[in-house]
C-alpha atoms as a PDB file:
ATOM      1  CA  UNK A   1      39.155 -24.361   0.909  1.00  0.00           C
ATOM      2  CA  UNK A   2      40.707 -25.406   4.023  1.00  0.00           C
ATOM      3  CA  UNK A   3      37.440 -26.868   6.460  1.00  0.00           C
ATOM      4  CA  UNK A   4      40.104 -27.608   9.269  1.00  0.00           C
ATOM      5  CA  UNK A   5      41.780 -30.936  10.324  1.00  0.00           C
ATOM      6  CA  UNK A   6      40.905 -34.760  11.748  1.00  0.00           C
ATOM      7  CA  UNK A   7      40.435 -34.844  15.054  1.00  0.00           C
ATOM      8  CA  UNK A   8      39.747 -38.509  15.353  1.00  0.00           C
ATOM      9  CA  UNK A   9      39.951 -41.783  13.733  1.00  0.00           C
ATOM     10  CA  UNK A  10      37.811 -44.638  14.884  1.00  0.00           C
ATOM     11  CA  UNK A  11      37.957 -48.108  13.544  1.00  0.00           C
ATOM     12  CA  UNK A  12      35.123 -51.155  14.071  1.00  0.00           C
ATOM     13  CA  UNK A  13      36.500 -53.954  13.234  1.00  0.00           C
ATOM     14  CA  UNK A  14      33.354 -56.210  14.060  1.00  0.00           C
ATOM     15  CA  UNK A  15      30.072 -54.725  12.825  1.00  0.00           C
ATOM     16  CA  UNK A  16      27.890 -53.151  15.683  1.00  0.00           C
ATOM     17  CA  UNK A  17      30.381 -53.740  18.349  1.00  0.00           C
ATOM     18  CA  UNK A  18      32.300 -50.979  19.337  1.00  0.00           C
ATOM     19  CA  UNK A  19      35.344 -50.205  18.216  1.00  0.00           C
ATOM     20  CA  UNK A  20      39.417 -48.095  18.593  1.00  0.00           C
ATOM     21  CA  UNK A  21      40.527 -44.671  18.847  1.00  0.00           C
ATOM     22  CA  UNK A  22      43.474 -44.865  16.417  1.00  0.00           C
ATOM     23  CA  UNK A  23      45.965 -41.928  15.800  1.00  0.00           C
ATOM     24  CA  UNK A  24      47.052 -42.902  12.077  1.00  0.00           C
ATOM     25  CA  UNK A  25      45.454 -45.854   9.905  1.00  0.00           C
ATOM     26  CA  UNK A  26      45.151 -46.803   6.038  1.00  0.00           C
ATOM     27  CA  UNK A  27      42.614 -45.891   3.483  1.00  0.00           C
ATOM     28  CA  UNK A  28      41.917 -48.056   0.942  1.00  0.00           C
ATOM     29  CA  UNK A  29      38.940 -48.122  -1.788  1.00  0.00           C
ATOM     30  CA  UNK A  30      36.949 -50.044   1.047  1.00  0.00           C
ATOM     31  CA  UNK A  31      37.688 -47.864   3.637  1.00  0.00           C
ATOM     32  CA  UNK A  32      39.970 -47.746   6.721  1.00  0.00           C
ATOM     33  CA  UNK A  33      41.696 -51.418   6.902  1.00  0.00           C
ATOM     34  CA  UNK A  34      40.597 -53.365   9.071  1.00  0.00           C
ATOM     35  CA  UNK A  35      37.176 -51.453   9.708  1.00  0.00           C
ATOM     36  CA  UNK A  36      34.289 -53.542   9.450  1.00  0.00           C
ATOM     37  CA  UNK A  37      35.591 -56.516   8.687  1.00  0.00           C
ATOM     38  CA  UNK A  38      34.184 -58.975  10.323  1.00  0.00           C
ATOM     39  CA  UNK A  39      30.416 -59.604  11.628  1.00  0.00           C
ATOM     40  CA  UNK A  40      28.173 -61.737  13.705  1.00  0.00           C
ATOM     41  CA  UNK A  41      25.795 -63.999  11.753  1.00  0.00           C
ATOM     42  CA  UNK A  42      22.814 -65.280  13.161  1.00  0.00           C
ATOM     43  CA  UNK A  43      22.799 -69.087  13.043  1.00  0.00           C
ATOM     44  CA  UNK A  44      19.047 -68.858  12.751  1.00  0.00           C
ATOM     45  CA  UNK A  45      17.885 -66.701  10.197  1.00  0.00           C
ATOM     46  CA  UNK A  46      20.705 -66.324   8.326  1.00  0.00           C
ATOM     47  CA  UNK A  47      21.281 -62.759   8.446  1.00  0.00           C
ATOM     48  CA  UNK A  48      23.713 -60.362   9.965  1.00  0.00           C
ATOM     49  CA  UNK A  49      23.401 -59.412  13.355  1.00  0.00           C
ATOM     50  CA  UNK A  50      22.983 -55.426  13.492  1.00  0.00           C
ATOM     51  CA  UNK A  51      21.840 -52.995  16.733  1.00  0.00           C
ATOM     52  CA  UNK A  52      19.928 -51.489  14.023  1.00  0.00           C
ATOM     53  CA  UNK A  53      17.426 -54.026  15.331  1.00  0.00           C
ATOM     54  CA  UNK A  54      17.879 -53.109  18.932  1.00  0.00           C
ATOM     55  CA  UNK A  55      15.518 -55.295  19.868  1.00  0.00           C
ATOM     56  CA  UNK A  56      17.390 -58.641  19.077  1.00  0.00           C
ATOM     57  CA  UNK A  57      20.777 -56.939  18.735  1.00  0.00           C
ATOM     58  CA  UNK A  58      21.179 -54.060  21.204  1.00  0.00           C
ATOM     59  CA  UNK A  59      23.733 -56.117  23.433  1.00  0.00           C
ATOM     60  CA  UNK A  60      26.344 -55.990  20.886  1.00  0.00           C
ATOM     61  CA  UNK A  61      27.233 -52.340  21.848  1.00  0.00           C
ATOM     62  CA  UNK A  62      28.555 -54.044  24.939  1.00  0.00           C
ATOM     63  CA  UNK A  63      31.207 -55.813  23.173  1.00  0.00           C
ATOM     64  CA  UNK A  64      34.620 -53.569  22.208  1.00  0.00           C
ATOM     65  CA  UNK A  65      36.604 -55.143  19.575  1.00  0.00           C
ATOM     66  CA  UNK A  66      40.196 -54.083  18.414  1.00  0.00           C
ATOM     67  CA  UNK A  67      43.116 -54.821  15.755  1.00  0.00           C
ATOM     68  CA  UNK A  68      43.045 -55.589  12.476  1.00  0.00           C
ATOM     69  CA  UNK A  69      44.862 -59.445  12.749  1.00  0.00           C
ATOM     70  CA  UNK A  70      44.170 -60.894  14.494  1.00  0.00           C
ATOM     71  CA  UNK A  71      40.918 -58.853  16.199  1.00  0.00           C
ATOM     72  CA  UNK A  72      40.320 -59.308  20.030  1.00  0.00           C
ATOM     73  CA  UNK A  73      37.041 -58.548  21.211  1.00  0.00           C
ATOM     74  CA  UNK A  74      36.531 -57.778  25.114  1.00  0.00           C
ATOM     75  CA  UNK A  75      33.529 -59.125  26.874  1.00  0.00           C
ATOM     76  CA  UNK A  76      31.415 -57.255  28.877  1.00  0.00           C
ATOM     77  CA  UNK A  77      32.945 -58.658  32.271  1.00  0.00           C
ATOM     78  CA  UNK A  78      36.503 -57.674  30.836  1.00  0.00           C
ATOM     79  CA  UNK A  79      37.989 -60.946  29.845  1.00  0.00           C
ATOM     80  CA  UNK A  80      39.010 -61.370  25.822  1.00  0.00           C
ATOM     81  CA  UNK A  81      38.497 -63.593  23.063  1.00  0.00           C
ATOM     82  CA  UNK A  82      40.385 -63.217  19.797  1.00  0.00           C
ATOM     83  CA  UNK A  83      38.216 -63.569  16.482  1.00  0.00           C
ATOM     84  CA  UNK A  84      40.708 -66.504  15.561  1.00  0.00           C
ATOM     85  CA  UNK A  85      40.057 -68.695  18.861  1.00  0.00           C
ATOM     86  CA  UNK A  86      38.428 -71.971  18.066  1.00  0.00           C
ATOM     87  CA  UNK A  87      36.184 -71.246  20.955  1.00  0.00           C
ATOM     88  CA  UNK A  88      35.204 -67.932  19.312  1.00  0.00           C
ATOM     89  CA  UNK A  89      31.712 -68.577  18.592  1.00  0.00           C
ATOM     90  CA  UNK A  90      30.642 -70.406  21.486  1.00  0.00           C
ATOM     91  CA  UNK A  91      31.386 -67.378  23.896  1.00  0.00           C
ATOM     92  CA  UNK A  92      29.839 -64.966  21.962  1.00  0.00           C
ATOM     93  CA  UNK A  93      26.815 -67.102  21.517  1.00  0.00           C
ATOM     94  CA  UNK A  94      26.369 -67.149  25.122  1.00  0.00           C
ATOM     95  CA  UNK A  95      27.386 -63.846  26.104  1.00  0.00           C
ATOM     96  CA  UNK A  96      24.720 -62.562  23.975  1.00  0.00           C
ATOM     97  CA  UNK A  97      21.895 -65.461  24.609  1.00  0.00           C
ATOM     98  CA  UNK A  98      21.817 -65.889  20.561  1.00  0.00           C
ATOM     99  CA  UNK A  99      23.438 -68.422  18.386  1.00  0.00           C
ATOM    100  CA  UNK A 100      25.954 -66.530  16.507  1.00  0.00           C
ATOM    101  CA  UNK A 101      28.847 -67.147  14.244  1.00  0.00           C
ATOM    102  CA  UNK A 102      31.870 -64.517  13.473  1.00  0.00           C
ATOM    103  CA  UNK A 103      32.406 -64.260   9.734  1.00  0.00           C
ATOM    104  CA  UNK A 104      35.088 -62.482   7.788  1.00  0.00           C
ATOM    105  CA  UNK A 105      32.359 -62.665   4.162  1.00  0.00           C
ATOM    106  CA  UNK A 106      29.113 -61.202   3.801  1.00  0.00           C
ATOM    107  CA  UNK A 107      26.518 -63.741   2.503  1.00  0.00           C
ATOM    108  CA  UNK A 108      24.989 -64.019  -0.651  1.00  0.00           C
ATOM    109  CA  UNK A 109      22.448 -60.858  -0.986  1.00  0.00           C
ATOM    110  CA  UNK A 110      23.116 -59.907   2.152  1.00  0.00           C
ATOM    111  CA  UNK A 111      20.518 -57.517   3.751  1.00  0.00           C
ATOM    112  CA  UNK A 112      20.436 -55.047   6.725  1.00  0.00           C
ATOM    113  CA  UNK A 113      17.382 -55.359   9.276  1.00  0.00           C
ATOM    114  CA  UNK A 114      16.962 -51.799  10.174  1.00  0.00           C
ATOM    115  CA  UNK A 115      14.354 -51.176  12.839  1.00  0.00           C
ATOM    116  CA  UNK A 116      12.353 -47.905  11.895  1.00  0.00           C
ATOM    117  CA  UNK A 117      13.609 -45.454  14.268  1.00  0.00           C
ATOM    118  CA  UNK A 118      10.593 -43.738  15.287  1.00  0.00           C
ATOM    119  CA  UNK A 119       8.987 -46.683  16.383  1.00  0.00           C
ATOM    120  CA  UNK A 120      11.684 -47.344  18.352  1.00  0.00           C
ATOM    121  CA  UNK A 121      11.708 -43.852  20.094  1.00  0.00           C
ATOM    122  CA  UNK A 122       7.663 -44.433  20.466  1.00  0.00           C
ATOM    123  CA  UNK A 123       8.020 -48.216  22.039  1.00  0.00           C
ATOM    124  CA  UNK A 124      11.228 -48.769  23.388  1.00  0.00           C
ATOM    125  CA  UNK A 125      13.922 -51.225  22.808  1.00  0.00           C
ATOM    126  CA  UNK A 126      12.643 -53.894  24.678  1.00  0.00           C
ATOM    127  CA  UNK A 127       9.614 -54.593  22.355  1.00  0.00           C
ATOM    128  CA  UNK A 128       9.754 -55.453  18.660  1.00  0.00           C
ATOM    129  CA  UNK A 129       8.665 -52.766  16.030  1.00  0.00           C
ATOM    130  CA  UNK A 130       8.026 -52.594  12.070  1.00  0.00           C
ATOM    131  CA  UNK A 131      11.592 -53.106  10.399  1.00  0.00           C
ATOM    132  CA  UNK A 132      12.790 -52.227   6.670  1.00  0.00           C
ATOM    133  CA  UNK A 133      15.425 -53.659   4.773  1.00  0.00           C
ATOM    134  CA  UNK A 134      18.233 -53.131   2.583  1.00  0.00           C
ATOM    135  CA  UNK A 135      21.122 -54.412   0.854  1.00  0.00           C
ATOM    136  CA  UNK A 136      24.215 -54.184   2.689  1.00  0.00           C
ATOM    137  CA  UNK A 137      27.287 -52.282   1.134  1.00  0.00           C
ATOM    138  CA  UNK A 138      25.275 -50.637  -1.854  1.00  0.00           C
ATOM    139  CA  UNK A 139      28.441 -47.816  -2.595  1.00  0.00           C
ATOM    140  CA  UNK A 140      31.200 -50.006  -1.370  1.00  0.00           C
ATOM    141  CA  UNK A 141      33.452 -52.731  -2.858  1.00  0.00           C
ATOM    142  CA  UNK A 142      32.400 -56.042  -2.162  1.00  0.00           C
ATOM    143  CA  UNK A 143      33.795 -58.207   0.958  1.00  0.00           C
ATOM    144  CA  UNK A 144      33.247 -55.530   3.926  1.00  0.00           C
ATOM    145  CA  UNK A 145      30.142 -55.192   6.187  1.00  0.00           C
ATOM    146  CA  UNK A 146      29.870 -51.591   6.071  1.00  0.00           C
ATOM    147  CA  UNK A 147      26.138 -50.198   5.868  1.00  0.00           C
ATOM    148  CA  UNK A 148      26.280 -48.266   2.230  1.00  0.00           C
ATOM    149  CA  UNK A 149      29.654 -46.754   1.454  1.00  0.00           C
ATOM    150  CA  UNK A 150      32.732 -46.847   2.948  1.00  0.00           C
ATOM    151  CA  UNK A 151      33.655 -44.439   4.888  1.00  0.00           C
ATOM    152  CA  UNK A 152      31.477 -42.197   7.232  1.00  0.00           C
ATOM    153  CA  UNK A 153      32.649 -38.687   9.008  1.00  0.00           C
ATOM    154  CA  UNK A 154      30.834 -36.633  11.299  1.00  0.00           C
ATOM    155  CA  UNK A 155      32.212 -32.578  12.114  1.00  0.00           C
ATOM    156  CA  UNK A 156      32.406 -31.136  15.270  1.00  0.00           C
ATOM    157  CA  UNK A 157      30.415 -28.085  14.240  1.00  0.00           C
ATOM    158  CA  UNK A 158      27.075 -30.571  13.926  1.00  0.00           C
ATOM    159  CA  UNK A 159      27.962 -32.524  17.041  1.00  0.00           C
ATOM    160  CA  UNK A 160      28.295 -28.669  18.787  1.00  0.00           C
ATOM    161  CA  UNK A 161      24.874 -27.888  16.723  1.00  0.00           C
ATOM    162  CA  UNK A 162      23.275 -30.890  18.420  1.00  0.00           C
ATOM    163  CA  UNK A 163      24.567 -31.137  22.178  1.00  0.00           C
ATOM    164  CA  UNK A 164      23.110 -27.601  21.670  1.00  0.00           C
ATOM    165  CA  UNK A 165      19.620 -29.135  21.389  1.00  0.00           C
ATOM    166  CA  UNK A 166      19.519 -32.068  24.350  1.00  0.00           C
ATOM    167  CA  UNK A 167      19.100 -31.362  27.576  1.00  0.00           C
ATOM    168  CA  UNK A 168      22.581 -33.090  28.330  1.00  0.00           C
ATOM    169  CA  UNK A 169      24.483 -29.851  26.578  1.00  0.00           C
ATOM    170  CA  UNK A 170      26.877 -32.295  24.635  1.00  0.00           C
ATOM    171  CA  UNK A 171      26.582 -35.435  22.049  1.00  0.00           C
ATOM    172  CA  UNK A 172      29.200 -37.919  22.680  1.00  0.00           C
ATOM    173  CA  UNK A 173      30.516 -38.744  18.722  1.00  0.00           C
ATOM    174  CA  UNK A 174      30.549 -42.143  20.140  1.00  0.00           C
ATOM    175  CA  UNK A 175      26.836 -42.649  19.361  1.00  0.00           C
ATOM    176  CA  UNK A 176      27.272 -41.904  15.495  1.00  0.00           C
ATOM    177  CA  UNK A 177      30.033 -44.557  14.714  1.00  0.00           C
ATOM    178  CA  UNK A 178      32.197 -42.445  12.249  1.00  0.00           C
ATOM    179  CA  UNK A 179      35.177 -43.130  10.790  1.00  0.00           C
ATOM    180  CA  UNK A 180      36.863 -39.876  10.841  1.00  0.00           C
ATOM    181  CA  UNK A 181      35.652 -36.810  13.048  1.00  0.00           C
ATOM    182  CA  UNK A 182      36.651 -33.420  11.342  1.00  0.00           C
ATOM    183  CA  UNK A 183      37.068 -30.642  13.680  1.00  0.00           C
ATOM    184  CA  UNK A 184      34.975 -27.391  12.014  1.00  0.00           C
ATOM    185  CA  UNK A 185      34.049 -24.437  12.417  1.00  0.00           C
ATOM    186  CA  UNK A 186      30.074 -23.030  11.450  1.00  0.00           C
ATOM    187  CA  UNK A 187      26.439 -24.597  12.457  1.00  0.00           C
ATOM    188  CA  UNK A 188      26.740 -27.476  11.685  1.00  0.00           C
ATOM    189  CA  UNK A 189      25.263 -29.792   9.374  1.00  0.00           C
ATOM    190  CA  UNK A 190      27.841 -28.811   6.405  1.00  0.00           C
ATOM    191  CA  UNK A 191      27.851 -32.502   5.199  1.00  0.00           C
ATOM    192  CA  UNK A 192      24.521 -31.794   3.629  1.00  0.00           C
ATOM    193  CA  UNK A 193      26.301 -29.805   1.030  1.00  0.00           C
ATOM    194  CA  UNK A 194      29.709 -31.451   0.490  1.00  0.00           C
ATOM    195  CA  UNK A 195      27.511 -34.523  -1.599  1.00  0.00           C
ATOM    196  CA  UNK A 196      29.107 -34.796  -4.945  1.00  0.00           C
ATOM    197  CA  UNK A 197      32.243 -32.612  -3.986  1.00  0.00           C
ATOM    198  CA  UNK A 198      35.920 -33.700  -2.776  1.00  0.00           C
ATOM    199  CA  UNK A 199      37.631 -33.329   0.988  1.00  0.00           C
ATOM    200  CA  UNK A 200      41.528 -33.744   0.798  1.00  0.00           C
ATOM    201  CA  UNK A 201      42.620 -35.305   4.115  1.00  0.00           C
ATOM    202  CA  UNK A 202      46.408 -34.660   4.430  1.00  0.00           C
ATOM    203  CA  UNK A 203      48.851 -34.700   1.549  1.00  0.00           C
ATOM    204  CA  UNK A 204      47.531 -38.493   0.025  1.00  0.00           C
ATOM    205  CA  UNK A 205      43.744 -39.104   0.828  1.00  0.00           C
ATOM    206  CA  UNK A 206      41.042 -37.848  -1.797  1.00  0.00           C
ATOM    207  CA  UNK A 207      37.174 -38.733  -0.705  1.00  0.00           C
ATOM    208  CA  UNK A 208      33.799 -37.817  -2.632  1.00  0.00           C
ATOM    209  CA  UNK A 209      30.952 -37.263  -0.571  1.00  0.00           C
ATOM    210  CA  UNK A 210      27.624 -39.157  -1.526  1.00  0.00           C
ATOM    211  CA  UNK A 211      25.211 -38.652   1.191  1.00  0.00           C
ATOM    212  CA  UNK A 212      23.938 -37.296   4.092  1.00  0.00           C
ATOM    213  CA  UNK A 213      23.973 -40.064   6.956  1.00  0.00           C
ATOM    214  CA  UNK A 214      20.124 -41.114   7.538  1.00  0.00           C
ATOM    215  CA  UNK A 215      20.217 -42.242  11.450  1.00  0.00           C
ATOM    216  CA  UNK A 216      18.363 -45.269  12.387  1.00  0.00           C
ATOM    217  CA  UNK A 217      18.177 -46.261  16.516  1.00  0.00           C
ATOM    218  CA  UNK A 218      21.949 -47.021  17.453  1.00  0.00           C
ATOM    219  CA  UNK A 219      22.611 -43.252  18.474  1.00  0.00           C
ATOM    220  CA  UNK A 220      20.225 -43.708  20.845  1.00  0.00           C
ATOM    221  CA  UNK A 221      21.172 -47.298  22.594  1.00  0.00           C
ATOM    222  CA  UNK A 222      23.541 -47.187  25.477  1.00  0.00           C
ATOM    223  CA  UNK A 223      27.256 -47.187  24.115  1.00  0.00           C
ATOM    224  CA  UNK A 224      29.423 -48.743  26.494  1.00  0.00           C
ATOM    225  CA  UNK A 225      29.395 -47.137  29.578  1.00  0.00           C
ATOM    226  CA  UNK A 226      27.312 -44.252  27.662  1.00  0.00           C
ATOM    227  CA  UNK A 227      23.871 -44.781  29.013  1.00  0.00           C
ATOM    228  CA  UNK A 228      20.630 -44.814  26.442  1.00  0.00           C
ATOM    229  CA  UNK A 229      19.757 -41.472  25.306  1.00  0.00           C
ATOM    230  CA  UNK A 230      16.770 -40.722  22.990  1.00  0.00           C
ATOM    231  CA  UNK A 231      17.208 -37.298  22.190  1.00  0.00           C
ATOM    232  CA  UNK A 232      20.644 -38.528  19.767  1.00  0.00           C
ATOM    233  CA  UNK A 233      17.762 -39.108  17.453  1.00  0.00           C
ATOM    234  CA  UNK A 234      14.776 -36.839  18.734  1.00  0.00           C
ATOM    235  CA  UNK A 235      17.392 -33.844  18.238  1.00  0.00           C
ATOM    236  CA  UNK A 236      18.514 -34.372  14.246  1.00  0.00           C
ATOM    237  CA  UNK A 237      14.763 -35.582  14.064  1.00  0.00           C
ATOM    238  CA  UNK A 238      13.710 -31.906  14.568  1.00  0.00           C
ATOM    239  CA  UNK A 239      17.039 -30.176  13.116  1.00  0.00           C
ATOM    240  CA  UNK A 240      17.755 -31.258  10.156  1.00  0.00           C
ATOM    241  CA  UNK A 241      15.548 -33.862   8.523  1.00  0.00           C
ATOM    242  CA  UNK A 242      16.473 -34.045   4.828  1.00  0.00           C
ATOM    243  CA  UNK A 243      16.121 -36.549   1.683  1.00  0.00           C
ATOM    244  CA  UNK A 244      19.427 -38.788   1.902  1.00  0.00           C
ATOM    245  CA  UNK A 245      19.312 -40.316  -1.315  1.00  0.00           C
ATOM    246  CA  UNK A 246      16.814 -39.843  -4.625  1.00  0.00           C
ATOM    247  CA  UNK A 247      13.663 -41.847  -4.106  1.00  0.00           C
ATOM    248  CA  UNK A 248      13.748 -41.754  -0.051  1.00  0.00           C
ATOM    249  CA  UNK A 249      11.909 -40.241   2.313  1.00  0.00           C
ATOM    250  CA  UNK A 250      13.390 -37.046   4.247  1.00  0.00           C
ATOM    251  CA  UNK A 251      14.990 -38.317   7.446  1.00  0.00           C
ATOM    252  CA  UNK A 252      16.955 -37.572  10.512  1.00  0.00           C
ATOM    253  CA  UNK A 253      20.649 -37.156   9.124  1.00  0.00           C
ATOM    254  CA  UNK A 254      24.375 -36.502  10.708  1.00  0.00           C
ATOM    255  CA  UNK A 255      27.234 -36.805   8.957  1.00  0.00           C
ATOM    256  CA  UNK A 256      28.586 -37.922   5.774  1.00  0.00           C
ATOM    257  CA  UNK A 257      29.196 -41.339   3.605  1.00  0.00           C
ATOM    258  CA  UNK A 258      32.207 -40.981   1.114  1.00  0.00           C
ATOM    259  CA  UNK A 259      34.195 -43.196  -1.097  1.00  0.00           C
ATOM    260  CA  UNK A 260      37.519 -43.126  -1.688  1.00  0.00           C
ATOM    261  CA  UNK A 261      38.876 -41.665  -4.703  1.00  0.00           C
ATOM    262  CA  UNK A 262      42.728 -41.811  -4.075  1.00  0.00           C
ATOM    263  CA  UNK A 263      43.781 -44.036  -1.226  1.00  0.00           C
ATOM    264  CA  UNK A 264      46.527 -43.431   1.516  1.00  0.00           C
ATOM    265  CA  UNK A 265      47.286 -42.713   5.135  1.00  0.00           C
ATOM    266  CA  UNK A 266      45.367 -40.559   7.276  1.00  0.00           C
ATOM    267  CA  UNK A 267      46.378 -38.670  10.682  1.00  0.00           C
ATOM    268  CA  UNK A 268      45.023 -36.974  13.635  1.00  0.00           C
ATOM    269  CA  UNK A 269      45.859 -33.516  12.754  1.00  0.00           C
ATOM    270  CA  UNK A 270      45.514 -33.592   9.386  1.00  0.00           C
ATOM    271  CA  UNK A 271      44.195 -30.547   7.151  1.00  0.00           C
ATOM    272  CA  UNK A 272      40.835 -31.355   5.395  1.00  0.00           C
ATOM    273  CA  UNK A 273      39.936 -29.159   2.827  1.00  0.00           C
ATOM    274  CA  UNK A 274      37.193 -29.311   0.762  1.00  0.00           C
ATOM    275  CA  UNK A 275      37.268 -28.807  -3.568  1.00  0.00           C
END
């Protein structure tokens, strides 16, 4: 059944910064190349640095980085540093007042800090709140610092369905971080029923669906020059708050993780269609 085409591909190739508008890329079993390939770890505790913590790690949505080799990463004040610049770590670090390191392998066991997202929208970011955990990469090959599988994808028809519901009248996709935006038709929130089904993207790329997206605080952190905007979580929070994965709690959901079944390239203006 044809569900309509790609209407953008977007790439992060350093975890939590923000990322590329690309026309074309590569799909591999780990996802687009080059997409989350790199991440910032935190010379003190060990772990990897993640806005889903906005209280530590909110700052890193002011960084862009782009390429896949070597990856350049703009600062905040415009001037660049490329991931393979000996002074690399030392510019981040102070850019973002933390001790940091940029590191192309997860750690052992790595975990995800993930603040809990109502307590975020009841305190603000500026205050720390409860946080739960969880492995990093559970559905993906090893090596990448993707969040559970690896690929996500967001429609247009639940982006419409949502700017629908803030006061603002529109939801940049921007907030949501997906990999490939499909342009739909319908009310949105069609993801929920693609889990365990196919989308062919183009004449090469074959993805299963696993699961609903749950959303944690990063849709609602100022993007860039996007300001902060609460109601990219207060608005799925009240439209369609559903059980992710077995054993979980409902929760706020957009879009979709898949894996890759047959690997390939992938265009803007490619068919999707859905078996």
């Amino acid at each position: 059944m044809l569900l309509g085409q790609i209407a953008g591909i977007r790439r992060y190739p350093v975890k939590s910064l923000l990322g590329e508008e690309l026309d074309a890329a590569e799909v591999r079993a780990g996802g687009l190349v080059g997409d989350r390939r790199l991440a910032l770890l935190d010379r003190v505790s060990g772990r990897v640095a993640s806005a889903k913590n906005p209280y530590r790690w909110r700052a890193l949505l002011r960084l862009r980085a782009a390429g896949a080799g070597p990856v350049r990463i703009v600062l905040p004040d415009g001037r660049t540093v490329g991931a393979d610049d000996d002074r690399v770590d030392a510019v981040l670090s102070e850019v973002l007042g933390e001790p940091v390191t940029l590191v192309d392998t997860p750690p052992p066991d790595a975990v995800l800090e993930r603040s809990r997202p109502e307590a975020v929208l009841a305190a603000g970011v500026t205050v720390p709140v409860p946080m739960d955990e969880g492995r990093l990469g559970a559905a993906a090959p090893p090596g990448s610092f993707v969040d559970f599988a690896p690929l996500h994808l967001v429609t247009t028809a639940t982006l419409r369905r949502l700017g629908a519901a803030v006061p603002a009248g529109v939801v940049d996709p921007a907030r949501y971080r997906p990999n490939l935006l499909l342009d739909t038709e319908g009310a949105g929130f069609a993801e929920n029923d693609w889990v365990g089904r196919e989308l062919r993207l183009g004449d090469e790329v074959v993805l299963r669906m696993l699961a609903p997206t749950p959303r944690c605080a990063v849709p609602t952190l100022a993007h860039g020059p996007l300001p902060r905007d609460p109601d990219a979580l207060r608005a799925p929070a009240r439209l369609n708050r559903v059980v992710p994965l077995p054993g979980l709690a409902a929760q706020p959901c957009v879009g979709g993780y898949a894996q890759v079944v047959r690997p390939g390239q992938v265009r803007v203006g490619d068919p999707v269609r859905l078996d």
